[in-house]
PDB file of N, CA and C in Angstrom:
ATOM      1  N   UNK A   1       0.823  -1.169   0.000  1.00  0.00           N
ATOM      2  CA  UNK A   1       0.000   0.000   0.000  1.00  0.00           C
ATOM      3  C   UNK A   1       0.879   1.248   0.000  1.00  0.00           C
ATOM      4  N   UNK A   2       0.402   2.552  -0.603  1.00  0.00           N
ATOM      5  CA  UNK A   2       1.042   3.630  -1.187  1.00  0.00           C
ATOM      6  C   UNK A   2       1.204   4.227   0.175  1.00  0.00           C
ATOM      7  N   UNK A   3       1.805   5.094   0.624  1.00  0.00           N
ATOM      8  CA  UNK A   3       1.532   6.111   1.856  1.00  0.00           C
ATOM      9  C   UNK A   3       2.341   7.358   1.461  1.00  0.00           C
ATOM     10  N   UNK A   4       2.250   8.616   2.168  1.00  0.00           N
ATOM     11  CA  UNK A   4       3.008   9.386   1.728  1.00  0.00           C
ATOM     12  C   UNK A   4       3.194  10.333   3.576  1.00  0.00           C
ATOM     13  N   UNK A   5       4.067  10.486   3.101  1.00  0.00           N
ATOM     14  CA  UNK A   5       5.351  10.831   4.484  1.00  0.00           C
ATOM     15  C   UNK A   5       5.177  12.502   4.942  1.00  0.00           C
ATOM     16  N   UNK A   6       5.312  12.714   6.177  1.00  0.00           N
ATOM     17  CA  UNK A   6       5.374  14.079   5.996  1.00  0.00           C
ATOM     18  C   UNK A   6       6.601  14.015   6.703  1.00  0.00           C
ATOM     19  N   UNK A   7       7.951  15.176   6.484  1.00  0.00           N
ATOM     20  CA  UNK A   7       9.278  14.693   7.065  1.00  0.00           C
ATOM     21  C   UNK A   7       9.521  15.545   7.464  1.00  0.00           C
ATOM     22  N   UNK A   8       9.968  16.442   8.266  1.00  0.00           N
ATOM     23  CA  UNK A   8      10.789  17.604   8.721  1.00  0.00           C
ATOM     24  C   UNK A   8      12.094  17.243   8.222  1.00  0.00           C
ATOM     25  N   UNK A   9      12.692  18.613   7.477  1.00  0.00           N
ATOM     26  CA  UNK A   9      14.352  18.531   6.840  1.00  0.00           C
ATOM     27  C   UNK A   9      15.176  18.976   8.052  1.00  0.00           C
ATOM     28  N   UNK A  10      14.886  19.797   8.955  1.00  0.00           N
ATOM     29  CA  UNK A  10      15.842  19.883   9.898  1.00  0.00           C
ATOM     30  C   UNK A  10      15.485  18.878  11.389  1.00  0.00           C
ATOM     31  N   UNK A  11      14.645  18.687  11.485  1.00  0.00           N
ATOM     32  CA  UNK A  11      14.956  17.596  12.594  1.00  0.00           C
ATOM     33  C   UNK A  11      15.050  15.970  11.655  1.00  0.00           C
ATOM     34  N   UNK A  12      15.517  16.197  10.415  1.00  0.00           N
ATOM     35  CA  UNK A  12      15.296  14.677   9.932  1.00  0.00           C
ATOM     36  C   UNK A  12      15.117  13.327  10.699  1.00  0.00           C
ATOM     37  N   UNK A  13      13.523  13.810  10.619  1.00  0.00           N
ATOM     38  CA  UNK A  13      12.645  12.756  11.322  1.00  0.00           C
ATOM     39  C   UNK A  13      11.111  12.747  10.569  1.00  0.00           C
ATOM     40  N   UNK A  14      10.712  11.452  10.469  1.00  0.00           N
ATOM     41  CA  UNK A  14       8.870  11.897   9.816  1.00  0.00           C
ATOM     42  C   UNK A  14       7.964  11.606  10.829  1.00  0.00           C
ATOM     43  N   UNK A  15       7.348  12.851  10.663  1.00  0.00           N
ATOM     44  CA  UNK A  15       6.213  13.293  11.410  1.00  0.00           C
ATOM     45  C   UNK A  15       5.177  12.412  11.489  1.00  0.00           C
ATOM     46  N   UNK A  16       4.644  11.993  10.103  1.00  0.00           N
ATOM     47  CA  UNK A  16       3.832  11.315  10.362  1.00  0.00           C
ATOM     48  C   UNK A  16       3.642  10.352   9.107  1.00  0.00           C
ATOM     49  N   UNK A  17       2.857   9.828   9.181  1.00  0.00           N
ATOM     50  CA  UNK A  17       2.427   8.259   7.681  1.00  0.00           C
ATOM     51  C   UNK A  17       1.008   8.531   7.102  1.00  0.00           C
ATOM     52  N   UNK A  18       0.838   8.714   5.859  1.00  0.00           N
ATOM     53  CA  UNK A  18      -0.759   8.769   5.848  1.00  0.00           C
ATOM     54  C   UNK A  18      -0.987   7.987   4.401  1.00  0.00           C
ATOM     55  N   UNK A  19      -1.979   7.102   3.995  1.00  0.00           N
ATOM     56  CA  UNK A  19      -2.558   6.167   3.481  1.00  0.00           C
ATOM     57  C   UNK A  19      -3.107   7.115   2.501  1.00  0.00           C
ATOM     58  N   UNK A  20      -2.650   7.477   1.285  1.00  0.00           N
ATOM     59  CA  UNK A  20      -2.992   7.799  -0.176  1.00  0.00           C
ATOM     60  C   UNK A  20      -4.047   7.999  -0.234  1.00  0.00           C
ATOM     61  N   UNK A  21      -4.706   6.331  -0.095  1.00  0.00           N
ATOM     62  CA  UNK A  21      -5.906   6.286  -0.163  1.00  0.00           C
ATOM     63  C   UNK A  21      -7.446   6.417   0.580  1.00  0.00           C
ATOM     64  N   UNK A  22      -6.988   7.104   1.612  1.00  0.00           N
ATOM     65  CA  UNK A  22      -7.855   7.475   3.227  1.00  0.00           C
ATOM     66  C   UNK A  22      -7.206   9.150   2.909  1.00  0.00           C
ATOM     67  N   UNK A  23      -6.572   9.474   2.906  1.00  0.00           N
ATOM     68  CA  UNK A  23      -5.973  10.897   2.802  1.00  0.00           C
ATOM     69  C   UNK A  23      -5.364  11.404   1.386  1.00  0.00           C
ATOM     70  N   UNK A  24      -6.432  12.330   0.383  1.00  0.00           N
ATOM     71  CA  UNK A  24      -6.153  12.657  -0.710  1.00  0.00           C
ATOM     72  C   UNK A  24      -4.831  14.737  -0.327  1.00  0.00           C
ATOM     73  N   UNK A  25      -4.894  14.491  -1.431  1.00  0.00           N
ATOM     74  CA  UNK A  25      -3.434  15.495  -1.128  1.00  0.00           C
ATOM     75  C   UNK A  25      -3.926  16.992  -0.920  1.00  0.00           C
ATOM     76  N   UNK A  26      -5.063  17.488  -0.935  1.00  0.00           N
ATOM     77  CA  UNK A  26      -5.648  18.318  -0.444  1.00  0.00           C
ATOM     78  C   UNK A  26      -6.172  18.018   1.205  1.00  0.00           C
ATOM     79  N   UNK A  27      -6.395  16.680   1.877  1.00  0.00           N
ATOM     80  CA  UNK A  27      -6.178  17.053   3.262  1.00  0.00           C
ATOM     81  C   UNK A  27      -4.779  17.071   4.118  1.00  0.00           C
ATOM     82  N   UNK A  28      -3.971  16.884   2.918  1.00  0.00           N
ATOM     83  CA  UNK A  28      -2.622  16.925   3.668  1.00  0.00           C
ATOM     84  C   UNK A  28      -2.290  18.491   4.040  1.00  0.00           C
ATOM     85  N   UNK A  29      -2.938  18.930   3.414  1.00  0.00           N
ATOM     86  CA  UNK A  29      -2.534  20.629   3.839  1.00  0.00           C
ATOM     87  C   UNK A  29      -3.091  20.826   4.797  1.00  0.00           C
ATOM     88  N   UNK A  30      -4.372  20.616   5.316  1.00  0.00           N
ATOM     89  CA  UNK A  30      -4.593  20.500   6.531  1.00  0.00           C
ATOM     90  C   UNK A  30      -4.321  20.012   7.812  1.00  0.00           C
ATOM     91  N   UNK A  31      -4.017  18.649   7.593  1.00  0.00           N
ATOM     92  CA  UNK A  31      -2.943  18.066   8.470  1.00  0.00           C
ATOM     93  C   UNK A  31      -1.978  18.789   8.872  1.00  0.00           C
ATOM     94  N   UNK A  32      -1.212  19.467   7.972  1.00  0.00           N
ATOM     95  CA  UNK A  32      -0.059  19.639   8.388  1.00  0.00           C
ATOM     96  C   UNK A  32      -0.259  21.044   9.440  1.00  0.00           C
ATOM     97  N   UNK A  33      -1.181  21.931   9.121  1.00  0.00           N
ATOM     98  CA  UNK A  33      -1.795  23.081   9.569  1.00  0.00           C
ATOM     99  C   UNK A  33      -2.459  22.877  10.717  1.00  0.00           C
ATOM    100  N   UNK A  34      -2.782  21.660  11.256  1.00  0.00           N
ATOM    101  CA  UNK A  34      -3.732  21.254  12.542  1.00  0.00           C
ATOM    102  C   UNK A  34      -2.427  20.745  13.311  1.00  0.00           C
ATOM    103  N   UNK A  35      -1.736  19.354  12.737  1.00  0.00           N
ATOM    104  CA  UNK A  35      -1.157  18.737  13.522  1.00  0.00           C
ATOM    105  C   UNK A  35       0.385  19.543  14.334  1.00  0.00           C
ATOM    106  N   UNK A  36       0.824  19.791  13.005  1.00  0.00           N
ATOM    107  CA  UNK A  36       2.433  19.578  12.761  1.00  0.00           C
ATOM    108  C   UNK A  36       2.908  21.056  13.155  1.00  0.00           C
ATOM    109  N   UNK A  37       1.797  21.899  13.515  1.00  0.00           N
ATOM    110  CA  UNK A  37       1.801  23.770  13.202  1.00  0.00           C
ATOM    111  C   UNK A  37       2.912  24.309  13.672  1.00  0.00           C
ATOM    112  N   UNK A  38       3.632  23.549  14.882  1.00  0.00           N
ATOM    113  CA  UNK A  38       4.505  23.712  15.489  1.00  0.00           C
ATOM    114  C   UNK A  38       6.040  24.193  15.215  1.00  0.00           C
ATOM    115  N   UNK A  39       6.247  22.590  14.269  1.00  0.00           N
ATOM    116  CA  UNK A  39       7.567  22.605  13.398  1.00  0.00           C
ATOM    117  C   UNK A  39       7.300  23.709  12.716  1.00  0.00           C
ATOM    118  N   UNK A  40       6.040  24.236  11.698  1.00  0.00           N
ATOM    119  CA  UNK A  40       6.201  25.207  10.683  1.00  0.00           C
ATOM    120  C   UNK A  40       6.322  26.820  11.160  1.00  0.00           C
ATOM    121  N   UNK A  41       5.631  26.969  12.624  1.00  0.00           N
ATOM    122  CA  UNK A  41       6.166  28.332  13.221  1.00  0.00           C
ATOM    123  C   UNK A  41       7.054  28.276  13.682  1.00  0.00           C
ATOM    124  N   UNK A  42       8.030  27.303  13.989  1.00  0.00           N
ATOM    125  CA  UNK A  42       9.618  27.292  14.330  1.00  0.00           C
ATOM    126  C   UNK A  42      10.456  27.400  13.062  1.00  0.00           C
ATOM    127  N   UNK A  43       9.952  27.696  11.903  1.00  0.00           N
ATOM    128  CA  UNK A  43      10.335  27.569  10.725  1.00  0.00           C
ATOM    129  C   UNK A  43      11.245  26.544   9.578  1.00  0.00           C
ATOM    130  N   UNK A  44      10.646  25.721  10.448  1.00  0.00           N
ATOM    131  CA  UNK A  44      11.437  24.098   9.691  1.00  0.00           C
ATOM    132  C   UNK A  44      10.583  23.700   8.807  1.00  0.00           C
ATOM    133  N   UNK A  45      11.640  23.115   7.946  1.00  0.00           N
ATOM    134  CA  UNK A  45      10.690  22.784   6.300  1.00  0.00           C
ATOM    135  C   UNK A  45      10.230  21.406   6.392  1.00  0.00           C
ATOM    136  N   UNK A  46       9.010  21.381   5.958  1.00  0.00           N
ATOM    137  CA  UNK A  46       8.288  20.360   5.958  1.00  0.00           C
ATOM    138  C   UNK A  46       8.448  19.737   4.067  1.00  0.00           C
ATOM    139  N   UNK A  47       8.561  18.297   3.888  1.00  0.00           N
ATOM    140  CA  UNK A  47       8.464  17.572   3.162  1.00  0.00           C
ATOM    141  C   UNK A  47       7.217  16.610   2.966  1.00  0.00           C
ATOM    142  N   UNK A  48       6.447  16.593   1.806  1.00  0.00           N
ATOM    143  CA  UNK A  48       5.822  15.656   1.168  1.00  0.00           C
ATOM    144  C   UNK A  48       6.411  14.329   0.784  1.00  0.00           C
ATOM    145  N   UNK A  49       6.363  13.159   0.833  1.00  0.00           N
ATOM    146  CA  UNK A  49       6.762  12.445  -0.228  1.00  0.00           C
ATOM    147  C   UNK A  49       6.130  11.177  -0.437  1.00  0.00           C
ATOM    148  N   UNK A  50       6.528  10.242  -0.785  1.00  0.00           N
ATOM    149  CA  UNK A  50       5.401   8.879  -1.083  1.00  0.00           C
ATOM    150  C   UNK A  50       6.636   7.517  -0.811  1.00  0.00           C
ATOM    151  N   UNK A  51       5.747   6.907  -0.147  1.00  0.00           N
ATOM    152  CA  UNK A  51       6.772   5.809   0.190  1.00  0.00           C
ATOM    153  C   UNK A  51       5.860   4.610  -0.114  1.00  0.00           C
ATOM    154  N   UNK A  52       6.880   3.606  -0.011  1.00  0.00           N
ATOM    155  CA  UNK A  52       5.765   2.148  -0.280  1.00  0.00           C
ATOM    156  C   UNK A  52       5.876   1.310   1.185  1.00  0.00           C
TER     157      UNK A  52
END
């Protein structure tokens, strides 16, 4: 099954795992805006990517 990653580049670590197919790529922007808000007002770059 497909998943796609959300990673922080400076703490290289992933945040979190989400299922392609339960989570289309328009709620990932939200996610990241609810969950992750933290890393992005500390100004660390957040990564997309797709893993298997």
């Amino acid at each position: 099954m497909a998943y796609r990653e959300i990673y922080c580049v400076d703490c290289r670590r992933i945040l979190g795992r989400y299922n392609i197919k339960y989570y289309p790529e328009s709620k990932m922007g939200e996610i990241i805006k609810s969950c992750h808000d933290q890393h992005v007002r500390e100004g660390h770059e957040l990564v997309q990517r797709r893993s298997k």
